[in-house]
PDB file of N, CA and C in Angstrom:
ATOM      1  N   UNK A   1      32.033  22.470-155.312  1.00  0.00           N
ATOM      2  CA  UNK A   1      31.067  22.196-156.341  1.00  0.00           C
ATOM      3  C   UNK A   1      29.979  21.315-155.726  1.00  0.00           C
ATOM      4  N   UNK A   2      28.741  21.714-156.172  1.00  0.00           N
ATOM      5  CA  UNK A   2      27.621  21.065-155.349  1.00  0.00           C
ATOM      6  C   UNK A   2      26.820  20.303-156.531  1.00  0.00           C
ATOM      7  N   UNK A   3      27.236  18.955-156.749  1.00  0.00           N
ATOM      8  CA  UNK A   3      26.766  17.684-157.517  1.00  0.00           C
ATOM      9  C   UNK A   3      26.371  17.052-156.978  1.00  0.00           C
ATOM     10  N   UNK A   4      24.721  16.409-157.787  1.00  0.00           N
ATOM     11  CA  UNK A   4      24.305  15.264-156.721  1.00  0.00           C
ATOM     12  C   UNK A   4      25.112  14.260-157.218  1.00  0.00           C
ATOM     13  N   UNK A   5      24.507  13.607-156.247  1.00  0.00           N
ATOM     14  CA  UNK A   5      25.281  11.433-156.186  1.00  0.00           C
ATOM     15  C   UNK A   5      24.807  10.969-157.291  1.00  0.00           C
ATOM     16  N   UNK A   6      22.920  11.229-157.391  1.00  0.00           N
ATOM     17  CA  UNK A   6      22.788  10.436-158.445  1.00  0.00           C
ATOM     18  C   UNK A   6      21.877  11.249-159.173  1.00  0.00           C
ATOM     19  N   UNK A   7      21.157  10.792-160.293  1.00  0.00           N
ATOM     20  CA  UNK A   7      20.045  11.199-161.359  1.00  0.00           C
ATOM     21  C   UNK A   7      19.361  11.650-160.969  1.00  0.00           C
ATOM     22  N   UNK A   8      18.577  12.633-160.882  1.00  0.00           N
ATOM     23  CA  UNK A   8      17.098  13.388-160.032  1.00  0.00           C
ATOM     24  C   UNK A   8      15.902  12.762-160.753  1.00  0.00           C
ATOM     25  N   UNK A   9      14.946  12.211-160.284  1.00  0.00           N
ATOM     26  CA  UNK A   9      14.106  11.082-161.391  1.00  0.00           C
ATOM     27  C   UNK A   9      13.750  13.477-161.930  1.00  0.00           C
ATOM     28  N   UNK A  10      12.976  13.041-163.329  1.00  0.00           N
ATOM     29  CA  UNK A  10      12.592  13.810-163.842  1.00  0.00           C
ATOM     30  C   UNK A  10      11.016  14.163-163.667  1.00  0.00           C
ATOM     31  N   UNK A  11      10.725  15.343-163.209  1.00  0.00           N
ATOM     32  CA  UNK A  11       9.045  15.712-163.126  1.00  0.00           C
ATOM     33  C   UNK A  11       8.330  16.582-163.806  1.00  0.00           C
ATOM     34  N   UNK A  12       9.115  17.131-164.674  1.00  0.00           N
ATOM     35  CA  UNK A  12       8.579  18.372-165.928  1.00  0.00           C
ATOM     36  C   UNK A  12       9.444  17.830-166.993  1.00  0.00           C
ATOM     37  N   UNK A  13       8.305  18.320-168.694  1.00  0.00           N
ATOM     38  CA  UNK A  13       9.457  18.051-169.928  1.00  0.00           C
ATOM     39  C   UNK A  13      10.011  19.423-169.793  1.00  0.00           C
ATOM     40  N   UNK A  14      10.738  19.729-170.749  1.00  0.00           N
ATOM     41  CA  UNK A  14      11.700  20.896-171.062  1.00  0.00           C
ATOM     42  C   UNK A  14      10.809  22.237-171.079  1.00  0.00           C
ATOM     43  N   UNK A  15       9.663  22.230-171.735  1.00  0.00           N
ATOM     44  CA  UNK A  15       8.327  23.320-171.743  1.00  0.00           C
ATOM     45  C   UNK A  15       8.024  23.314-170.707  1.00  0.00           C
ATOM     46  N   UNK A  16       7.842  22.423-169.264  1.00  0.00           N
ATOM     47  CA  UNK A  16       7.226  22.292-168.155  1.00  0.00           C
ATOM     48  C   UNK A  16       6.099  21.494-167.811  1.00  0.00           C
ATOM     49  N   UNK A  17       5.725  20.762-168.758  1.00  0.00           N
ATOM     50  CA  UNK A  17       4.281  20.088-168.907  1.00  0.00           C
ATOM     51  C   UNK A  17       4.605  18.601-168.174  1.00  0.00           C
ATOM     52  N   UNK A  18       3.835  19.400-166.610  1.00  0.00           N
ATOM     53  CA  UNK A  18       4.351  17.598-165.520  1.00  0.00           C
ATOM     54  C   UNK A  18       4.202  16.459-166.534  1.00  0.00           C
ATOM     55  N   UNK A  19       4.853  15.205-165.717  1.00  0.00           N
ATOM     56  CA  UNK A  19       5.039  13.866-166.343  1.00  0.00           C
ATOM     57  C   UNK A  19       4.045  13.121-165.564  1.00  0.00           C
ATOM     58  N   UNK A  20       3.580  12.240-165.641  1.00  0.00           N
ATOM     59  CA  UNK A  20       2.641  11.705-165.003  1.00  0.00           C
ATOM     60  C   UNK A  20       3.085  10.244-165.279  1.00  0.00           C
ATOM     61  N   UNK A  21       3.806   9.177-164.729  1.00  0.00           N
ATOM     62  CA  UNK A  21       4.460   7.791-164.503  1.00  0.00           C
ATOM     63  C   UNK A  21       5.113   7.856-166.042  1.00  0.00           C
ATOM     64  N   UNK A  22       6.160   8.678-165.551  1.00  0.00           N
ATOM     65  CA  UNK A  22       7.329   9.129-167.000  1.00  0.00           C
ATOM     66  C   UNK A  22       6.693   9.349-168.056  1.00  0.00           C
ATOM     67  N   UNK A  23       5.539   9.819-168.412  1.00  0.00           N
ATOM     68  CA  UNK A  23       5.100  10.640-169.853  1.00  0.00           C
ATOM     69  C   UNK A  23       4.285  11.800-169.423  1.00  0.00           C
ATOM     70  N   UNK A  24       4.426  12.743-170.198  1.00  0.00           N
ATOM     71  CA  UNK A  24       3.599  14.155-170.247  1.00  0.00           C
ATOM     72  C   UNK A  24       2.204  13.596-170.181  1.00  0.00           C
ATOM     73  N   UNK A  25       1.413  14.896-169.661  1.00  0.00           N
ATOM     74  CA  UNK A  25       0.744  14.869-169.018  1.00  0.00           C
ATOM     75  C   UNK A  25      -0.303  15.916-169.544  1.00  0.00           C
ATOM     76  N   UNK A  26      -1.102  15.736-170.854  1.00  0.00           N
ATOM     77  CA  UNK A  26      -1.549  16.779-171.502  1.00  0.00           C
ATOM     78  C   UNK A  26      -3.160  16.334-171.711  1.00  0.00           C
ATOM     79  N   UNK A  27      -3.788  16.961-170.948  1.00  0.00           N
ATOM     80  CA  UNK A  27      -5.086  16.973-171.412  1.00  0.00           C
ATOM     81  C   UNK A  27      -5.423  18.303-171.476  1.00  0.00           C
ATOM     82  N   UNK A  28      -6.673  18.126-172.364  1.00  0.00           N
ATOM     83  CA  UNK A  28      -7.592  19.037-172.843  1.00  0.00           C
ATOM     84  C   UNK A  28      -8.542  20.046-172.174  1.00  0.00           C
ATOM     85  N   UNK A  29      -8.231  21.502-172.415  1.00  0.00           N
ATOM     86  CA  UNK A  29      -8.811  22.239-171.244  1.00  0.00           C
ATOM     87  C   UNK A  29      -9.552  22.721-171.410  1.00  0.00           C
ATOM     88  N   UNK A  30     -10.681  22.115-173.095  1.00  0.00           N
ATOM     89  CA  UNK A  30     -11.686  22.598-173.823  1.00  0.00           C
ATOM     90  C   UNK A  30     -13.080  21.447-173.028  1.00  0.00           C
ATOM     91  N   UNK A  31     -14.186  22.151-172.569  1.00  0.00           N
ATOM     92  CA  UNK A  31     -15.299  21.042-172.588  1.00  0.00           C
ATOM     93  C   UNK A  31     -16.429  21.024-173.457  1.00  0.00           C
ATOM     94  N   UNK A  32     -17.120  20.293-173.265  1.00  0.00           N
ATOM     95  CA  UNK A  32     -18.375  19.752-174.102  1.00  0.00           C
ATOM     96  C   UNK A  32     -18.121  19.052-175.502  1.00  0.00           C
ATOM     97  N   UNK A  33     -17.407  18.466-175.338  1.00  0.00           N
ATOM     98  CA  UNK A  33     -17.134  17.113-176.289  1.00  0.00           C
ATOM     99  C   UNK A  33     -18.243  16.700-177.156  1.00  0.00           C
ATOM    100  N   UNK A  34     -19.360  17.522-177.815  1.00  0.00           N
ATOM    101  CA  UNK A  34     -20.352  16.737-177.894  1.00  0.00           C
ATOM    102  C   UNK A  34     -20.510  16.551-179.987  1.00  0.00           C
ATOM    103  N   UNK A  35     -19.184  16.626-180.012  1.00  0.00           N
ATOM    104  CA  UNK A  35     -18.997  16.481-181.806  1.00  0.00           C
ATOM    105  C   UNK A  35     -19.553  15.154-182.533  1.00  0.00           C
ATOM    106  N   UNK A  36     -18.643  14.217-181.264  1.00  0.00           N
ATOM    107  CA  UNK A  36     -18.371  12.978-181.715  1.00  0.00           C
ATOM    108  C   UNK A  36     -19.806  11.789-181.597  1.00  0.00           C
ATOM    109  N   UNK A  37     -20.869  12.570-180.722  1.00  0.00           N
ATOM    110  CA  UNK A  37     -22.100  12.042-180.608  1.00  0.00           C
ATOM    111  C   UNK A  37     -22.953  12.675-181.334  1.00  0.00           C
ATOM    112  N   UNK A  38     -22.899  13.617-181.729  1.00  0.00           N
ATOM    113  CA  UNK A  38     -23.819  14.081-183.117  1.00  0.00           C
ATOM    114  C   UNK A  38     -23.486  13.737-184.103  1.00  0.00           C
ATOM    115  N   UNK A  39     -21.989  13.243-184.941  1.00  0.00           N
ATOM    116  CA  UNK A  39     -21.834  13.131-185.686  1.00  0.00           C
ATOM    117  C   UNK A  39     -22.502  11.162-186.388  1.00  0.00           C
ATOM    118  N   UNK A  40     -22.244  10.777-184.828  1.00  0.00           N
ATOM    119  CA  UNK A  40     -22.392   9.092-184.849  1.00  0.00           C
ATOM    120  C   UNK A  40     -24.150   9.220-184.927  1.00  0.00           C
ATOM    121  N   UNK A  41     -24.637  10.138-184.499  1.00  0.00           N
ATOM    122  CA  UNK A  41     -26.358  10.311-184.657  1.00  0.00           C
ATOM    123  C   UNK A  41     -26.696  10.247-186.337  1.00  0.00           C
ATOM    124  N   UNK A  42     -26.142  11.430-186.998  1.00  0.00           N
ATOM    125  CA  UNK A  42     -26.144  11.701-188.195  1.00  0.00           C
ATOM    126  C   UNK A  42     -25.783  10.334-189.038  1.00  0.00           C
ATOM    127  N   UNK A  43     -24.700  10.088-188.778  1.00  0.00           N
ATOM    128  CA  UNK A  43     -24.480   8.361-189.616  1.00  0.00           C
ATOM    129  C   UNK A  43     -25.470   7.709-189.603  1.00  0.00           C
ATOM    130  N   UNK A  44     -26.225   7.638-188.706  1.00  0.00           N
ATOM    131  CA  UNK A  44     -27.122   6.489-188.315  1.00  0.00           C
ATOM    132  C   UNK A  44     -28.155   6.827-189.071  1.00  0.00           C
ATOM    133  N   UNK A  45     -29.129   8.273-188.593  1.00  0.00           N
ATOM    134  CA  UNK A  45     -29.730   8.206-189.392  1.00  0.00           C
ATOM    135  C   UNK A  45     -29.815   8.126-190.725  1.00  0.00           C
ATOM    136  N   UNK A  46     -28.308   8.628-191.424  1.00  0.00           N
ATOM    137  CA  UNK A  46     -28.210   8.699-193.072  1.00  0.00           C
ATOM    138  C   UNK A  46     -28.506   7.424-193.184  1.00  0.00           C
ATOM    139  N   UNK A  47     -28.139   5.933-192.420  1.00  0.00           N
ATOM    140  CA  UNK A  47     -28.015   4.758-192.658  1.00  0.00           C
ATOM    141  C   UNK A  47     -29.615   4.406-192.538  1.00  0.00           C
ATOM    142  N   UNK A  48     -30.297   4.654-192.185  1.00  0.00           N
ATOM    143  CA  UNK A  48     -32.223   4.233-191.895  1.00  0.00           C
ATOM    144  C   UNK A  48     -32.471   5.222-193.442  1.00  0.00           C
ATOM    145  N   UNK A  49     -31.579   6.078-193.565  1.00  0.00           N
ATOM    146  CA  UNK A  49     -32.531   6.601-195.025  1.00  0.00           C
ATOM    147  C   UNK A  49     -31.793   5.980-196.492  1.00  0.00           C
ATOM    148  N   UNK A  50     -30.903   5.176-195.809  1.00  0.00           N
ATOM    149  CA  UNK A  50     -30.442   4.461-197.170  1.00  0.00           C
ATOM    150  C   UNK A  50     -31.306   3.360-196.763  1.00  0.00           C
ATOM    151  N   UNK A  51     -31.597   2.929-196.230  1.00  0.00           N
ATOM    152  CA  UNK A  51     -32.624   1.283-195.769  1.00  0.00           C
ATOM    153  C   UNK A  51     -33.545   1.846-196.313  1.00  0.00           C
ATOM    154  N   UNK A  52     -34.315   2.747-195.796  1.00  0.00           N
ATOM    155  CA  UNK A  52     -35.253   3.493-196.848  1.00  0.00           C
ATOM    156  C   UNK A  52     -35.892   3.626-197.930  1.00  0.00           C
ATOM    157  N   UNK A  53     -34.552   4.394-198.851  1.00  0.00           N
ATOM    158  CA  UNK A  53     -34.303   4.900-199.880  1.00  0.00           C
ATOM    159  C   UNK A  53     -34.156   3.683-201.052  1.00  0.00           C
ATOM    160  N   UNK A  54     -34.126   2.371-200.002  1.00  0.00           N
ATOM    161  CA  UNK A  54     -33.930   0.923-201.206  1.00  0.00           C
ATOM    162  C   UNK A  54     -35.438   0.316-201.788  1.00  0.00           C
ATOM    163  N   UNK A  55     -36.447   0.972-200.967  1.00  0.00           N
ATOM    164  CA  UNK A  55     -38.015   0.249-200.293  1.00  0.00           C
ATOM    165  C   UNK A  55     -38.859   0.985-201.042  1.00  0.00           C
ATOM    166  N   UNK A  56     -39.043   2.773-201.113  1.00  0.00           N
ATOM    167  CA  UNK A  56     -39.479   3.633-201.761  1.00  0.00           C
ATOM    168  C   UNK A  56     -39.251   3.404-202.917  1.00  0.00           C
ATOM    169  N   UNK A  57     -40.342   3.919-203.658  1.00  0.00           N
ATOM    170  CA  UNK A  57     -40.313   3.998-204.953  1.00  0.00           C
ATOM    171  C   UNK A  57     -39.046   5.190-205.731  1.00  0.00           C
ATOM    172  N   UNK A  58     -38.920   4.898-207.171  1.00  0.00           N
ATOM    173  CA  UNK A  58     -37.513   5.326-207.842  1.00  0.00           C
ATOM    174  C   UNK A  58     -37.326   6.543-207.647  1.00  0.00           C
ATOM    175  N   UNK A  59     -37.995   7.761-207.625  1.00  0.00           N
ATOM    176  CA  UNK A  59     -38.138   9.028-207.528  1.00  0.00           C
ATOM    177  C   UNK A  59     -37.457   9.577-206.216  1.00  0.00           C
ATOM    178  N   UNK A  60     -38.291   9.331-205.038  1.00  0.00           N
ATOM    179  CA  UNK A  60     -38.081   9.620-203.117  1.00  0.00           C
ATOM    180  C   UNK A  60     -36.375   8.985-203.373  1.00  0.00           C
ATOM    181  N   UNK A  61     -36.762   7.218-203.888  1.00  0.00           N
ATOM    182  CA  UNK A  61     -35.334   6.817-203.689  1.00  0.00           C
ATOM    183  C   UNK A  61     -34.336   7.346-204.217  1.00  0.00           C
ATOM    184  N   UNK A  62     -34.197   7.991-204.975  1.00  0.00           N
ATOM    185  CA  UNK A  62     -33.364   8.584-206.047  1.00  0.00           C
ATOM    186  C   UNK A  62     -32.591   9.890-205.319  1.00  0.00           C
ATOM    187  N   UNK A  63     -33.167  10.450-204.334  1.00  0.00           N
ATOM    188  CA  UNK A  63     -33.170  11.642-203.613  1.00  0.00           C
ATOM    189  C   UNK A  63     -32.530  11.113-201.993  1.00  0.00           C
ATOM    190  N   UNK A  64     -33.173  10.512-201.767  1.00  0.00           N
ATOM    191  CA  UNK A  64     -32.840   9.803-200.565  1.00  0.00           C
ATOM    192  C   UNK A  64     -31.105   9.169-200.766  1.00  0.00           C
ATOM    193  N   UNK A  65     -31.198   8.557-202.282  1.00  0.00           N
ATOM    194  CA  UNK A  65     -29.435   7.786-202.331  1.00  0.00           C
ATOM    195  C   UNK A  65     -28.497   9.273-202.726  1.00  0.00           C
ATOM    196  N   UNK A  66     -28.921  10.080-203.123  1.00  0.00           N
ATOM    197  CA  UNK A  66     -27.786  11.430-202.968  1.00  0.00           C
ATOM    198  C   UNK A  66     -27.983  11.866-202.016  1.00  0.00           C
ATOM    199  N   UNK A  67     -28.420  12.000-200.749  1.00  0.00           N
ATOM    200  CA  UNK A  67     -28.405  12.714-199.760  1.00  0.00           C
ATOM    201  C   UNK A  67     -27.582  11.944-199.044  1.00  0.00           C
ATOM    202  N   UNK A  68     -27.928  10.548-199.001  1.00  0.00           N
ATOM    203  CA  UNK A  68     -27.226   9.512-198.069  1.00  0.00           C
ATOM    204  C   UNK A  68     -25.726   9.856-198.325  1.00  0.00           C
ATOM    205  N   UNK A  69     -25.231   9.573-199.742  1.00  0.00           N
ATOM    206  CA  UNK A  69     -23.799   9.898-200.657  1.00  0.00           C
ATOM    207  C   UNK A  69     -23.374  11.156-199.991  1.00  0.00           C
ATOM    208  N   UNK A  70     -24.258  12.290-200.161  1.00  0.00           N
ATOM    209  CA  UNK A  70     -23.812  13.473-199.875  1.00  0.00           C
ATOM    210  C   UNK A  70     -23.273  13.530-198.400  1.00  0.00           C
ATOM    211  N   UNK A  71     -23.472  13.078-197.434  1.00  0.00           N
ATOM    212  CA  UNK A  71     -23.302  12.922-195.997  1.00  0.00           C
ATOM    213  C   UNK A  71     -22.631  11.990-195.712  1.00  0.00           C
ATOM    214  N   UNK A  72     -22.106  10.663-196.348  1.00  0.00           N
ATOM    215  CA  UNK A  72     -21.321  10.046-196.473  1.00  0.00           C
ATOM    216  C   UNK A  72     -19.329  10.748-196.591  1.00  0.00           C
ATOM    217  N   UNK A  73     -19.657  11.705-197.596  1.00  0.00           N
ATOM    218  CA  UNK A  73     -18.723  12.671-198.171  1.00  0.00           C
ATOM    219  C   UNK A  73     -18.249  13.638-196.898  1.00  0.00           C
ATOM    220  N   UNK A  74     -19.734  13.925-196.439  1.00  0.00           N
ATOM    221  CA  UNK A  74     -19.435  15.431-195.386  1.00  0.00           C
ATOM    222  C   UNK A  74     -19.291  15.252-194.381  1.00  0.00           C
ATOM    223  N   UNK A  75     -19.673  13.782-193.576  1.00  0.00           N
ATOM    224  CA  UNK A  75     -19.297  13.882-192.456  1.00  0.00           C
ATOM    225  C   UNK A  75     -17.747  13.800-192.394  1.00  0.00           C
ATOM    226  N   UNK A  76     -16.536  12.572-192.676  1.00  0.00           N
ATOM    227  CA  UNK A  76     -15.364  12.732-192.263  1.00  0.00           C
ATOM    228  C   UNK A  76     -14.687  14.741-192.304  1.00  0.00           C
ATOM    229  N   UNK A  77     -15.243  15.192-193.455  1.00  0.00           N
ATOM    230  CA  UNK A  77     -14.626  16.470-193.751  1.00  0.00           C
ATOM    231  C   UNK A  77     -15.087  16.941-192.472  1.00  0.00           C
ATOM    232  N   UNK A  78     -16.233  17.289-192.385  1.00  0.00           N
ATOM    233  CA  UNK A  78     -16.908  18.267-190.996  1.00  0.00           C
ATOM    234  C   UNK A  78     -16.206  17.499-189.682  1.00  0.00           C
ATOM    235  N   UNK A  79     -15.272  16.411-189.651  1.00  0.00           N
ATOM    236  CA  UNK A  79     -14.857  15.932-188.372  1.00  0.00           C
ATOM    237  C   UNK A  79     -13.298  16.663-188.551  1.00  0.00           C
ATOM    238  N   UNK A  80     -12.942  16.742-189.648  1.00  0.00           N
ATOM    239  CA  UNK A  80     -11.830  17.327-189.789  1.00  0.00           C
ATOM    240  C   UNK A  80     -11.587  18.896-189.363  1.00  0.00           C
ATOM    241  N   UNK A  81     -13.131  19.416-189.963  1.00  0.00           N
ATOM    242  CA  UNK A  81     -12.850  20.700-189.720  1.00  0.00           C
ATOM    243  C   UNK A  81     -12.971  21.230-188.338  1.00  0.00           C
ATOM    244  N   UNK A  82     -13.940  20.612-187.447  1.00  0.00           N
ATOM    245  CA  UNK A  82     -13.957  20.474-185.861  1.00  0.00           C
ATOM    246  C   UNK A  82     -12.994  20.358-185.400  1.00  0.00           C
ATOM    247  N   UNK A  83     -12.147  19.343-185.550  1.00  0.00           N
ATOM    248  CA  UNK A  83     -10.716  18.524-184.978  1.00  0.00           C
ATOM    249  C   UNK A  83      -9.764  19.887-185.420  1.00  0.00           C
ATOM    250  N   UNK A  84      -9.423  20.788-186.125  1.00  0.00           N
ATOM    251  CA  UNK A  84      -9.321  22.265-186.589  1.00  0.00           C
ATOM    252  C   UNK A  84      -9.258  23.057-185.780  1.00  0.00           C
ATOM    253  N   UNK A  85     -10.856  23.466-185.749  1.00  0.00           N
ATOM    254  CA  UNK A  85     -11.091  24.404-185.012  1.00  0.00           C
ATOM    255  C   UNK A  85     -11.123  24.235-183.551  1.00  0.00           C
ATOM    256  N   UNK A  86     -10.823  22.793-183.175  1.00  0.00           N
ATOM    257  CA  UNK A  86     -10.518  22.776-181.499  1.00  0.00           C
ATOM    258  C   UNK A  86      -9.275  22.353-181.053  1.00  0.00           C
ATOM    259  N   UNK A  87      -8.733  21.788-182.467  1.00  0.00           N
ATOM    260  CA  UNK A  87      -7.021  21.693-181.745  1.00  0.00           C
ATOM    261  C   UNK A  87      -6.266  23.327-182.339  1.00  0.00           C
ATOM    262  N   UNK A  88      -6.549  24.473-182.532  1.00  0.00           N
ATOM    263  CA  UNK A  88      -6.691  25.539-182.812  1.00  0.00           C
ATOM    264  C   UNK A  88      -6.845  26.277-181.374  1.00  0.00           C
ATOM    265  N   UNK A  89      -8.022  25.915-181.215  1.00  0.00           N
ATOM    266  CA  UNK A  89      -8.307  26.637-179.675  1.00  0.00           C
ATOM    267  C   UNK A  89      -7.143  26.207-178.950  1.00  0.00           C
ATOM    268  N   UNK A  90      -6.559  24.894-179.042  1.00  0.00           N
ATOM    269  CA  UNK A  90      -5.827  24.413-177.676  1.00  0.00           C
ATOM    270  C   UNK A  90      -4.089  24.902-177.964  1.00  0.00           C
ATOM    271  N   UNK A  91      -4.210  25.895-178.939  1.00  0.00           N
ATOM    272  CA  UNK A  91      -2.874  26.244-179.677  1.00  0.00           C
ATOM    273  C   UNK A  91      -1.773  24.880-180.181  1.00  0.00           C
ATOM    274  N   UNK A  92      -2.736  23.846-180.784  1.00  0.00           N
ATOM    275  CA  UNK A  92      -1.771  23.089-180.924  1.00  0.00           C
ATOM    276  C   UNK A  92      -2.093  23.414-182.457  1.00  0.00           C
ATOM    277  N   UNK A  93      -0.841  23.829-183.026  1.00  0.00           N
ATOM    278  CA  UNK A  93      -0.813  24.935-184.302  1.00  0.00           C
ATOM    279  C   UNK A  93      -0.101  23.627-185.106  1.00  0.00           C
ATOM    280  N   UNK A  94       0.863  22.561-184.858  1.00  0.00           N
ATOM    281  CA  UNK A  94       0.973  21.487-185.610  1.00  0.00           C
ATOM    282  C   UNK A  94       0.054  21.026-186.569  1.00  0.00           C
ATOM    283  N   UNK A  95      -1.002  20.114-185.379  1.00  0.00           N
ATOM    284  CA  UNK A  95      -1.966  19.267-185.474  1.00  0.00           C
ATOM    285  C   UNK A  95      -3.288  20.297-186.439  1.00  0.00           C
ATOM    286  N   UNK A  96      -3.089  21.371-186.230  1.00  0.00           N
ATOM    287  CA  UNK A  96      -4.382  22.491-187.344  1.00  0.00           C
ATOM    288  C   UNK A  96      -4.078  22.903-188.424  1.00  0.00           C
ATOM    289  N   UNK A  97      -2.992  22.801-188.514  1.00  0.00           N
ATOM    290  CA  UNK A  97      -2.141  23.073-190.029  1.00  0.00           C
ATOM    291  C   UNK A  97      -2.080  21.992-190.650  1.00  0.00           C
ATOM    292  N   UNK A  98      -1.720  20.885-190.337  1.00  0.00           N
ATOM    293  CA  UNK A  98      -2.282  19.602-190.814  1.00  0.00           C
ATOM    294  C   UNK A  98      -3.502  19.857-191.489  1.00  0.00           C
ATOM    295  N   UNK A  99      -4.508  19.601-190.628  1.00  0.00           N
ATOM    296  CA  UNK A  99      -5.912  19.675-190.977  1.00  0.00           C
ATOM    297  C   UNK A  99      -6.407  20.292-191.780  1.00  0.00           C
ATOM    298  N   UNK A 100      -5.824  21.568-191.572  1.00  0.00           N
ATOM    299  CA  UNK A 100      -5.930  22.345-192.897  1.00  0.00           C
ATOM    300  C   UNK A 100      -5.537  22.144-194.035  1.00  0.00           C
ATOM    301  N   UNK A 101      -4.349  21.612-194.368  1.00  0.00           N
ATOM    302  CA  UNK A 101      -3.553  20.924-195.270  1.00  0.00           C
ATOM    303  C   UNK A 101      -4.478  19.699-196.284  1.00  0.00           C
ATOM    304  N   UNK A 102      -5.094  18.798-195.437  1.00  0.00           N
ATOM    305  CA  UNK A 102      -6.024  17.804-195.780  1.00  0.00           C
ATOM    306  C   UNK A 102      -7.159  18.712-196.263  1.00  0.00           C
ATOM    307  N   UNK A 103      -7.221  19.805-195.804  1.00  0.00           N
ATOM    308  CA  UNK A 103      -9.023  19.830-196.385  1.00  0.00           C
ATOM    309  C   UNK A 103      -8.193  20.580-197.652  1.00  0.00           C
ATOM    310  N   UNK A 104      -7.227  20.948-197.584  1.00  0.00           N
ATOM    311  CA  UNK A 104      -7.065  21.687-198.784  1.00  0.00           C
ATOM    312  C   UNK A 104      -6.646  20.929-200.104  1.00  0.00           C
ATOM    313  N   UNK A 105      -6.398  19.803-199.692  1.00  0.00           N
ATOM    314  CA  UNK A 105      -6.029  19.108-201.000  1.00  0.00           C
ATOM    315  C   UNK A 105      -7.453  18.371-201.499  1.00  0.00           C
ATOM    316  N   UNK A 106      -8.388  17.915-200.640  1.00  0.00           N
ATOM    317  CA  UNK A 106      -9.667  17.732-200.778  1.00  0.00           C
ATOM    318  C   UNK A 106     -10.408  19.163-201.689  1.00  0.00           C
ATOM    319  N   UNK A 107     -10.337  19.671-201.055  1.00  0.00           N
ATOM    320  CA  UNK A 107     -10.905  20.661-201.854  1.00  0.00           C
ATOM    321  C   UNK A 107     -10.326  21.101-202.918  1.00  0.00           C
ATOM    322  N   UNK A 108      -8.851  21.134-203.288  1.00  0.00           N
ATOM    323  CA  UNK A 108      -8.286  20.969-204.931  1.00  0.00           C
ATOM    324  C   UNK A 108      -9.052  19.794-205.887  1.00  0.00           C
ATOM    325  N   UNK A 109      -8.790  18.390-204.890  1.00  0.00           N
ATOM    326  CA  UNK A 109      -9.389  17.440-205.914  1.00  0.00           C
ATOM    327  C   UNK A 109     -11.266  17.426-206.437  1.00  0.00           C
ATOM    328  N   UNK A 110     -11.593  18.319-205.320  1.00  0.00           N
ATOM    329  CA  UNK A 110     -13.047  18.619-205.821  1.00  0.00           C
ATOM    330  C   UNK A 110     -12.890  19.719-206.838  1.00  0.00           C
ATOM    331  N   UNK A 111     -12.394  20.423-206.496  1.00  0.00           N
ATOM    332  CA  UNK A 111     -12.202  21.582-207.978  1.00  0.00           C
ATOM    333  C   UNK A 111     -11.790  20.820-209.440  1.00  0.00           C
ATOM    334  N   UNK A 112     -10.258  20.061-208.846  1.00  0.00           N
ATOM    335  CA  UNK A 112     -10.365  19.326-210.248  1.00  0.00           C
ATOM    336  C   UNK A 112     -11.335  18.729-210.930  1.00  0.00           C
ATOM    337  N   UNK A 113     -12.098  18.086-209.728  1.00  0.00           N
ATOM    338  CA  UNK A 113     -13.108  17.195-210.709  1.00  0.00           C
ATOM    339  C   UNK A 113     -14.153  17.800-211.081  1.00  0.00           C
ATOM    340  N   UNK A 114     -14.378  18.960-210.706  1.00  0.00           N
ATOM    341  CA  UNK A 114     -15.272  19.813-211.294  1.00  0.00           C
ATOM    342  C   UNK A 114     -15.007  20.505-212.628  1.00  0.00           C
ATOM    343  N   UNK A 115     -14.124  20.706-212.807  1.00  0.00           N
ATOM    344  CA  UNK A 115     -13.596  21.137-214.071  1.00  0.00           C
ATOM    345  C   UNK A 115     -12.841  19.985-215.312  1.00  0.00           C
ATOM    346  N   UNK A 116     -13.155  18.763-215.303  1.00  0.00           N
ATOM    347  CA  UNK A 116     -13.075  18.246-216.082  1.00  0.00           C
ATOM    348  C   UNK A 116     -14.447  17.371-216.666  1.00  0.00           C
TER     349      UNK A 116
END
């Protein structure tokens, strides 16, 4: 019988995904990352049109504070639905079913509140 002496340190998990100083070793094999800097653009500016929207007269301002609201609302969702459609690409089918899960109860509670 051919047994080692001792423990073999470990270099793959059970799927095969090397370890890198004893933890997996998983990065992302999607590029152009460029979600997370448009989205921080968009904040900003919604934020100069609520500074804005306080200065202008009642009418502009009036328009200016629902748009601000409105984008307030849409950005986390639109980060959700990205974070979706690219942990999707990377077949991590967990983490997108989730996501999906969240927008879907979001979008029940907008229905509800639309109908009452």
């Amino acid at each position: 019988m051919n047994l080692p002496t001792r423990a073999q340190p470990l270099t793959k998990t059970r799927s095969g995904t090397p370890l890198v100083a004893g933890r997996a070793s998983i990065v992302s094999t999607i590029r152009g990352r460029w979600q997370a800097p448009v989205l921080t653009r968009v904040a900003q500016v919604m934020f100069v049109l609520a500074v804005v929207g306080m200065l202008v007269p009642a009418a502009i301002g009036s328009v200016l504070a629902v748009a601000v609201v409105g984008a307030v609302i849409a950005i986390p969702l639109l980060r959700v639905c990205w974070l979706v459609f690219r942990w999707w690409q990377e077949r991590d089918t967990r983490f997108a079913v989730i996501g999906l899960a969240l927008l879907a109860v979001v979008a029940f509670g907008a229905i509800m509140a639309m109908g009452s």
